[in-house]
N, C-alpha and C. Protein backbone atom coordinates (compact mmCIF):
# COMPACT_ATOMS: atom_id res chain seq x y z
N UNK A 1 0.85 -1.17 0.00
CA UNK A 1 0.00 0.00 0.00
C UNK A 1 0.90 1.25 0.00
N UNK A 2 0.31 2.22 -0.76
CA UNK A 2 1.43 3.95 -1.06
C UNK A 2 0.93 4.04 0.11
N UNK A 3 1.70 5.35 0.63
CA UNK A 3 1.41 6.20 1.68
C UNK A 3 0.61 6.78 1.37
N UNK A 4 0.11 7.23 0.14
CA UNK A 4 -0.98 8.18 -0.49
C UNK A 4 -2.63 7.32 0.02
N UNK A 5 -2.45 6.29 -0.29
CA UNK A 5 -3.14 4.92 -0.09
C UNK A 5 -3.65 4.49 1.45
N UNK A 6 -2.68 4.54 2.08
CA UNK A 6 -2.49 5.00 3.39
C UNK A 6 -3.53 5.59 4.19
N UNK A 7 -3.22 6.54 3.68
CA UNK A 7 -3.59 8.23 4.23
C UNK A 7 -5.11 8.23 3.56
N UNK A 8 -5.53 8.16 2.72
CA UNK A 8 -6.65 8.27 2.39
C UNK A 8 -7.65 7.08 3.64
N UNK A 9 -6.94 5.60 3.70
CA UNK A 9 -7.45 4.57 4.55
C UNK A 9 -7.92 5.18 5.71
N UNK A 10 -6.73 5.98 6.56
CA UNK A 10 -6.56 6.40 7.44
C UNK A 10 -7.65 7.40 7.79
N UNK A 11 -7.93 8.53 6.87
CA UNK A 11 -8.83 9.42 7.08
C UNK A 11 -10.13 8.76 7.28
N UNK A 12 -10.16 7.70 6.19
CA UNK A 12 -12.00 7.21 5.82
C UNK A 12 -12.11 6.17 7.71
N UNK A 13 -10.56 5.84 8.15
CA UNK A 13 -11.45 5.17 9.49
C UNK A 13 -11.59 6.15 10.43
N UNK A 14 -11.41 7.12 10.83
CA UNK A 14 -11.06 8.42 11.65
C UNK A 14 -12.75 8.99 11.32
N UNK A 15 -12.52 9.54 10.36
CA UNK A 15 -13.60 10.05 9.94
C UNK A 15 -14.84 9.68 9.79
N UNK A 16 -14.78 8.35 10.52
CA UNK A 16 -16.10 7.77 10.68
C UNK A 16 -16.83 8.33 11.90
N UNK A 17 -15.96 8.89 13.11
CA UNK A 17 -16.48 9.58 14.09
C UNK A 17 -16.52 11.33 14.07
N UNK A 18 -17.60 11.68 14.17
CA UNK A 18 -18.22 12.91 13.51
C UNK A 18 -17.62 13.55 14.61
N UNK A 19 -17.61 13.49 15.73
CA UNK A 19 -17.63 14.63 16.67
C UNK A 19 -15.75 14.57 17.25
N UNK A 20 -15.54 16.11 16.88
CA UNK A 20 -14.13 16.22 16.61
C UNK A 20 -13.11 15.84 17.98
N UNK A 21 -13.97 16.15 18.74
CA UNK A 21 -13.18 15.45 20.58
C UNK A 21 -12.84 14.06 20.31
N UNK A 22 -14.20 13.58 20.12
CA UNK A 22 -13.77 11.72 20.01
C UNK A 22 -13.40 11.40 18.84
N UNK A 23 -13.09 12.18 18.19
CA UNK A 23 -12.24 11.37 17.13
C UNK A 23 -10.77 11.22 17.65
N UNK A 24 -10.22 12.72 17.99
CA UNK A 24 -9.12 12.83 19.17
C UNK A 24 -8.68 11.94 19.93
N UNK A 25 -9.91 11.53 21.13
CA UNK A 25 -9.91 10.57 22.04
C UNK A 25 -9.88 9.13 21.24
N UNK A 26 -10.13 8.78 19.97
CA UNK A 26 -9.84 8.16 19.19
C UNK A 26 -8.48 7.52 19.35
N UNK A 27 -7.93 8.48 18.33
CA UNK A 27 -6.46 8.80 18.14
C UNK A 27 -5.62 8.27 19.34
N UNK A 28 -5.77 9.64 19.94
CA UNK A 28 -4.98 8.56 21.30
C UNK A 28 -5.09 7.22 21.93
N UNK A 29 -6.50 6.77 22.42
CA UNK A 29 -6.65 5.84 22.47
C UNK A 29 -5.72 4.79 21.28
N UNK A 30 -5.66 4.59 19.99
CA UNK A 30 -5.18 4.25 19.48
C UNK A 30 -3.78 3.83 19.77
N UNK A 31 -3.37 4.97 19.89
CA UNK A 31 -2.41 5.15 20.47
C UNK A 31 -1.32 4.50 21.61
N UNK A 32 -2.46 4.59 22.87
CA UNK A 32 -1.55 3.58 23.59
C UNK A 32 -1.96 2.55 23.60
N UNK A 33 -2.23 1.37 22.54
CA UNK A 33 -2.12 0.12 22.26
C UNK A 33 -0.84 -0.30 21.98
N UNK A 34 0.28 0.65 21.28
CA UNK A 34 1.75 1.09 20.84
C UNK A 34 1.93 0.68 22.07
N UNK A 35 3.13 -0.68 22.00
CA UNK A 35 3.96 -0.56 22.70
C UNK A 35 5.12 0.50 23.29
N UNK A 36 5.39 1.08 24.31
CA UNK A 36 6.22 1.85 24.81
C UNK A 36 7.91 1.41 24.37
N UNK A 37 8.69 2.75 23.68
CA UNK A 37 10.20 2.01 23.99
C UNK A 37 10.52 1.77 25.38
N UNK A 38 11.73 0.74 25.25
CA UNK A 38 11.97 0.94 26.31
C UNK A 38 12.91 1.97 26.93
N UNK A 39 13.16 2.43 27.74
CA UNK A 39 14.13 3.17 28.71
C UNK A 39 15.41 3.46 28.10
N UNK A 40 15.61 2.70 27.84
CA UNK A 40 17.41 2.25 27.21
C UNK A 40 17.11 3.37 25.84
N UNK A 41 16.08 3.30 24.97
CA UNK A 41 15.97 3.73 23.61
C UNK A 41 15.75 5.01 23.71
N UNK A 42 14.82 5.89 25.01
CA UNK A 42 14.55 7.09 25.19
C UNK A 42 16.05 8.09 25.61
N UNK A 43 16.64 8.28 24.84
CA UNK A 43 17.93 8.88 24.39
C UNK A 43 17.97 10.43 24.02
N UNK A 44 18.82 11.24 24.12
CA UNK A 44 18.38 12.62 23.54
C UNK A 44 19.36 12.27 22.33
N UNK A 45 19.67 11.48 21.85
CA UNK A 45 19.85 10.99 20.52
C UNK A 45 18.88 10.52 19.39
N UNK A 46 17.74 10.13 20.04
CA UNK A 46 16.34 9.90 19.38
C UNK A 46 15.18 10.58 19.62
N UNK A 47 15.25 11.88 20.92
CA UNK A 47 14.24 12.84 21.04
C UNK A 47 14.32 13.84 20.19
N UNK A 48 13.13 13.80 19.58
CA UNK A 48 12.54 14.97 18.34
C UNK A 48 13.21 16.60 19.06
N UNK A 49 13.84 17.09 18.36
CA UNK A 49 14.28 18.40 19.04
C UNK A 49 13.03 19.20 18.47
N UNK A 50 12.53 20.66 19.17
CA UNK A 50 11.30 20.98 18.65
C UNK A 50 9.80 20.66 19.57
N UNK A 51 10.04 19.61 19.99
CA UNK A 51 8.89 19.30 20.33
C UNK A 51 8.73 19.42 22.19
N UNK A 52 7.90 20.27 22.42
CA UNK A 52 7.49 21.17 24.38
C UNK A 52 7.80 19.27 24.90
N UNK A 53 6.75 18.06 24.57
CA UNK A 53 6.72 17.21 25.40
C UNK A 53 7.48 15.91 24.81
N UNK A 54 8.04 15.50 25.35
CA UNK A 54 9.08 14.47 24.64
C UNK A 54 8.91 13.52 23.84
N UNK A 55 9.40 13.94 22.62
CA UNK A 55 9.02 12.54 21.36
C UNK A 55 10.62 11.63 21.13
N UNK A 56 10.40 10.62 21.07
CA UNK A 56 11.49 9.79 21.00
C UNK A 56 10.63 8.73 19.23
N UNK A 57 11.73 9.03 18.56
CA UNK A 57 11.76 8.42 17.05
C UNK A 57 13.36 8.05 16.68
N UNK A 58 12.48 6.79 16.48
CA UNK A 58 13.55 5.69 15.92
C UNK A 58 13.08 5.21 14.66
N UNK A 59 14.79 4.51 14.11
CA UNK A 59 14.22 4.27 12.45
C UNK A 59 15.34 3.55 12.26
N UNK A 60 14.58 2.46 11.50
CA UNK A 60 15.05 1.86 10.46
C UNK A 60 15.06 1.36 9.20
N UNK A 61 15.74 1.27 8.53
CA UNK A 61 15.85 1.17 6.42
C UNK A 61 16.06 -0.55 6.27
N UNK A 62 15.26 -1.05 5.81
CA UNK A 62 15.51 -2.59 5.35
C UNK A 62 14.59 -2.31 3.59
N UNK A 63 15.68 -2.79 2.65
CA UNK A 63 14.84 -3.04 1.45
C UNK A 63 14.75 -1.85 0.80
N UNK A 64 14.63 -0.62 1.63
CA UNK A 64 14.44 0.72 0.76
C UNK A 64 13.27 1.16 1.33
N UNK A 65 12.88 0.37 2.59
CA UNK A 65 11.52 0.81 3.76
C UNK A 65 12.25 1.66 4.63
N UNK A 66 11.32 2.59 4.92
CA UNK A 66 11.48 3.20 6.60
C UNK A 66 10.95 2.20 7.62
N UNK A 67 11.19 2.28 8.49
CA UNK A 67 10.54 1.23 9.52
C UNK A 67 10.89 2.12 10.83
N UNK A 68 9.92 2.41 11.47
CA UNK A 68 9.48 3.92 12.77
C UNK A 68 9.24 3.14 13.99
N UNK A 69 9.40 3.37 14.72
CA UNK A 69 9.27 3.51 16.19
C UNK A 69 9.25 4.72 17.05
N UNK A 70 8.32 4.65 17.91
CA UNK A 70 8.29 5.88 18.60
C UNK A 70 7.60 5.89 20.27
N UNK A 71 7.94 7.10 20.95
CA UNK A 71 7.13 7.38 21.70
C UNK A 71 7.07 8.04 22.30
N UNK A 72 6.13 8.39 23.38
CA UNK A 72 6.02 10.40 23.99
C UNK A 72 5.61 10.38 24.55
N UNK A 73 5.80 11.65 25.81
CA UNK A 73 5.35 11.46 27.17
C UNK A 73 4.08 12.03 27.15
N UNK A 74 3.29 12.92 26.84
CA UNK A 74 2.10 13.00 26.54
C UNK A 74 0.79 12.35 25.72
N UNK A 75 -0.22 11.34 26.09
CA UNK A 75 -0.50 10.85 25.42
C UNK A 75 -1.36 11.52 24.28
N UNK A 76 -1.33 12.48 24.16
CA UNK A 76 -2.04 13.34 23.43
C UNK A 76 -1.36 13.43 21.52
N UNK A 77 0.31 13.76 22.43
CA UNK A 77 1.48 13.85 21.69
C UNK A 77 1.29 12.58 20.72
N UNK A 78 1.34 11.67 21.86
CA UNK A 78 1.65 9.98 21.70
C UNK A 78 0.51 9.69 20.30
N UNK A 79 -0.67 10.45 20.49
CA UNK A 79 -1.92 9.68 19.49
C UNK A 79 -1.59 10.31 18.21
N UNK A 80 -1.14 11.77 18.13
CA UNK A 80 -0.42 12.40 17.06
C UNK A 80 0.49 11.83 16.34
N UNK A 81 1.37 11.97 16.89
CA UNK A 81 2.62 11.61 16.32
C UNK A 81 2.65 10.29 15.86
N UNK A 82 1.57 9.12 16.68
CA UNK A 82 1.32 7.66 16.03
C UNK A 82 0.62 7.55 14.93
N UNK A 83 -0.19 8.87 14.53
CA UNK A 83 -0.76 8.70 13.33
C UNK A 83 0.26 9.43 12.27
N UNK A 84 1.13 9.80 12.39
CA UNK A 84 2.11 10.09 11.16
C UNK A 84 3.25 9.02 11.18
N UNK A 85 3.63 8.27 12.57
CA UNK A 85 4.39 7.34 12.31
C UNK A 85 3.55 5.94 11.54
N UNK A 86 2.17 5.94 11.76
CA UNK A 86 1.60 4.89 11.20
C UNK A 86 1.45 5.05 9.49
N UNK A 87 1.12 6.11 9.01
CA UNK A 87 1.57 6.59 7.51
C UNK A 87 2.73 6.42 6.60
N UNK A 88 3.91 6.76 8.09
CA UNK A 88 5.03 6.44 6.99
C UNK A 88 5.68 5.23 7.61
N UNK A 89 5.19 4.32 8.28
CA UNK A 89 6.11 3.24 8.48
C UNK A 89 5.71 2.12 7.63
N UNK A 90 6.76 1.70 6.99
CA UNK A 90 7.18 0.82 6.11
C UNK A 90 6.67 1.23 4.75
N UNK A 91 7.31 2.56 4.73
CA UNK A 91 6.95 3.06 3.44
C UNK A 91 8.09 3.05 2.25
N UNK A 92 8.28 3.14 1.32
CA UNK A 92 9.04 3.51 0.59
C UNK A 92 10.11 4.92 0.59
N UNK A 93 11.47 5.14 0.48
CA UNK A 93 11.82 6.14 1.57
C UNK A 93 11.58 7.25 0.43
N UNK A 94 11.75 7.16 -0.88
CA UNK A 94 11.10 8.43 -1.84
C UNK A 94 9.77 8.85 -1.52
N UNK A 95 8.76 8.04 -0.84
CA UNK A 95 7.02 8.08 -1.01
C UNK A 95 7.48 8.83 0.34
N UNK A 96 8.14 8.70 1.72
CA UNK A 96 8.19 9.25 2.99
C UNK A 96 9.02 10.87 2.61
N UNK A 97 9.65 11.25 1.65
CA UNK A 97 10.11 12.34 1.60
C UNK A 97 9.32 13.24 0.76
N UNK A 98 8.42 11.95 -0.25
CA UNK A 98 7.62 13.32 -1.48
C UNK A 98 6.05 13.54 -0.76
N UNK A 99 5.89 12.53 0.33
CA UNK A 99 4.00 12.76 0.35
C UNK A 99 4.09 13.51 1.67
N UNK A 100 3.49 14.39 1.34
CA UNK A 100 3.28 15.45 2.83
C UNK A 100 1.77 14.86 3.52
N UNK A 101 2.21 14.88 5.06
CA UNK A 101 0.74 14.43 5.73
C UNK A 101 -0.47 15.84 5.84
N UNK A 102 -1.49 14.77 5.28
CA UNK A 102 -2.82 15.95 5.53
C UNK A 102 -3.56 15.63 6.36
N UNK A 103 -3.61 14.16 6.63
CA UNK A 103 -4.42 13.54 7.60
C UNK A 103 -4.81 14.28 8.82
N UNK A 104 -3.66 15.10 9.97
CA UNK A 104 -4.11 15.92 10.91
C UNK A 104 -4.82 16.89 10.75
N UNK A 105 -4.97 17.70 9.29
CA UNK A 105 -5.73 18.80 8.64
C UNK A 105 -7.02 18.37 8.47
N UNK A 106 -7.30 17.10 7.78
CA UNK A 106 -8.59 16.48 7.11
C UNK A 106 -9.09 15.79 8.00
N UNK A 107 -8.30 15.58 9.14
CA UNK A 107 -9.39 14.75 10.69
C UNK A 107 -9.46 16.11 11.65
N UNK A 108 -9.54 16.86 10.85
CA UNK A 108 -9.58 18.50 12.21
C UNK A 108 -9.13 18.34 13.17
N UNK A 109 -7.61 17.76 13.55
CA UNK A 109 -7.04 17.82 14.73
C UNK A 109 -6.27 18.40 14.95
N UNK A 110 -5.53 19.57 14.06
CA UNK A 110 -5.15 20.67 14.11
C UNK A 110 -5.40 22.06 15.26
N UNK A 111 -6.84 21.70 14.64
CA UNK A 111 -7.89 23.31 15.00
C UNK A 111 -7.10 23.70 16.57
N UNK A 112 -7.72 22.89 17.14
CA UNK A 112 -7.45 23.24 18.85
C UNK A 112 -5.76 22.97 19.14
N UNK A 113 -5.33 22.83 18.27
CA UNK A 113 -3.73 22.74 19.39
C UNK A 113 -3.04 24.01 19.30
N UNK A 114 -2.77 23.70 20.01
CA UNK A 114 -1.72 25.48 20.58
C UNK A 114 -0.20 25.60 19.13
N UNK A 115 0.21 26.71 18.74
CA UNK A 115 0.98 26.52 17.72
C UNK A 115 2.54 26.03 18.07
N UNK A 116 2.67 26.20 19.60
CA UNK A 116 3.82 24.97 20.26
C UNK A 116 3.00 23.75 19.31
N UNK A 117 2.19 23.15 19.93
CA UNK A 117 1.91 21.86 20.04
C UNK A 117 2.33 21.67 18.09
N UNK A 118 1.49 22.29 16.89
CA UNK A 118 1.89 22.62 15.52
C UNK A 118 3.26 22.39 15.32
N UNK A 119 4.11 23.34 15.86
CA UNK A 119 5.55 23.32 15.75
C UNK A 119 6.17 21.95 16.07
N UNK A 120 5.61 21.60 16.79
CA UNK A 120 6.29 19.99 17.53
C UNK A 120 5.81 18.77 16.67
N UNK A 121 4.76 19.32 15.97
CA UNK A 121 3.99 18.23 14.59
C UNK A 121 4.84 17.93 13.52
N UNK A 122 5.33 20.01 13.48
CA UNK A 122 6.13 20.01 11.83
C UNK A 122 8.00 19.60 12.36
N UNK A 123 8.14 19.71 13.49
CA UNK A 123 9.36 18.89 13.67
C UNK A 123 9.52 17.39 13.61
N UNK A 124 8.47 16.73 14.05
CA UNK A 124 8.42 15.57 13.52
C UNK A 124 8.50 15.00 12.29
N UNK A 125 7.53 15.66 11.46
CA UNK A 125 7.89 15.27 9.95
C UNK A 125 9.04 15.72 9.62
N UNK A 126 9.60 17.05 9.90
CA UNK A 126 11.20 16.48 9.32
C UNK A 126 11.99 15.68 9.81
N UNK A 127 11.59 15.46 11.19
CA UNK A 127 12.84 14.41 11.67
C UNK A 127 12.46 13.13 10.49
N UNK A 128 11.50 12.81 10.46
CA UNK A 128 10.63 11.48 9.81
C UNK A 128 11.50 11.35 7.73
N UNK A 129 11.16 13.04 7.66
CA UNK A 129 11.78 13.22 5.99
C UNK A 129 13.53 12.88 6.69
N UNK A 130 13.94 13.28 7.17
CA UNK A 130 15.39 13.60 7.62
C UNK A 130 15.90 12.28 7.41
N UNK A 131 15.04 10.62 8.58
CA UNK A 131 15.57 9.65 8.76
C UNK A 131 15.64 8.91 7.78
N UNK A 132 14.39 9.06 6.42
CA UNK A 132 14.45 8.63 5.20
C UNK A 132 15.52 8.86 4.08
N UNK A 133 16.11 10.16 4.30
CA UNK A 133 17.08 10.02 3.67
C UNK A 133 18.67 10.18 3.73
């Protein structure tokens, strides 16, 4: 499946819940089903610089895939950032540098976050473009 492919999947299951809180509460929920790294991996070698509450992203390339790991001390953070690591993991690393995420725009989970919280979104995707190439 493209990331384009993806992302469209992604929206149509999200978007099955109308009311923009619980789709949120969604998300996160989602979210911490994600296993936690462990201890050892939460490194300021793998924390997202940029981001107010701590994101830890890991990566690896097999085949010409990205392959993501992650995780964050806010679970809020945590439901975010799992829906852009769920987009681009095991993607193709050209499809992870050319497809920009809309998904947080087109599930209105944007609207309410503070433009810290924004800033800490768009640092992620470059760390994410960064590890791809």
């Amino acid at each position: 499946m493209t990331v384009a492919e993806k992302q469209t999947r992604l929206i149509e299951d999200f978007a099955i819940i109308e009311d923009r809180q619980e789709r949120l509460a969604a998300v996160v929920a989602h979210a911490r089903r994600r296993p936690p790294l462990p201890s050892d991996e939460k490194t300021d070698a793998h924390r997202v610089p940029g981001c107010v509450s701590s994101v830890w992203l890991l990566a690896t390339i097999t085949d010409g895939r990205l392959h993501l790991r992650y995780d964050a001390e806010s679970p809020l953070v945590k439901g975010l950032v799992g829906l852009l690591v769920e987009l681009y993991d095991n993607a193709l690393l050209a499809e992870v540098i050319a497809t920009e995420p809309v998904i947080l725009s087109a599930l209105g989970l944007l609207q309410d976050l503070t433009p810290t919280r924004q800033n800490g979104l768009t640092a992620v995707r470059a760390r994410i473009k960064s590890l791809a190439r």
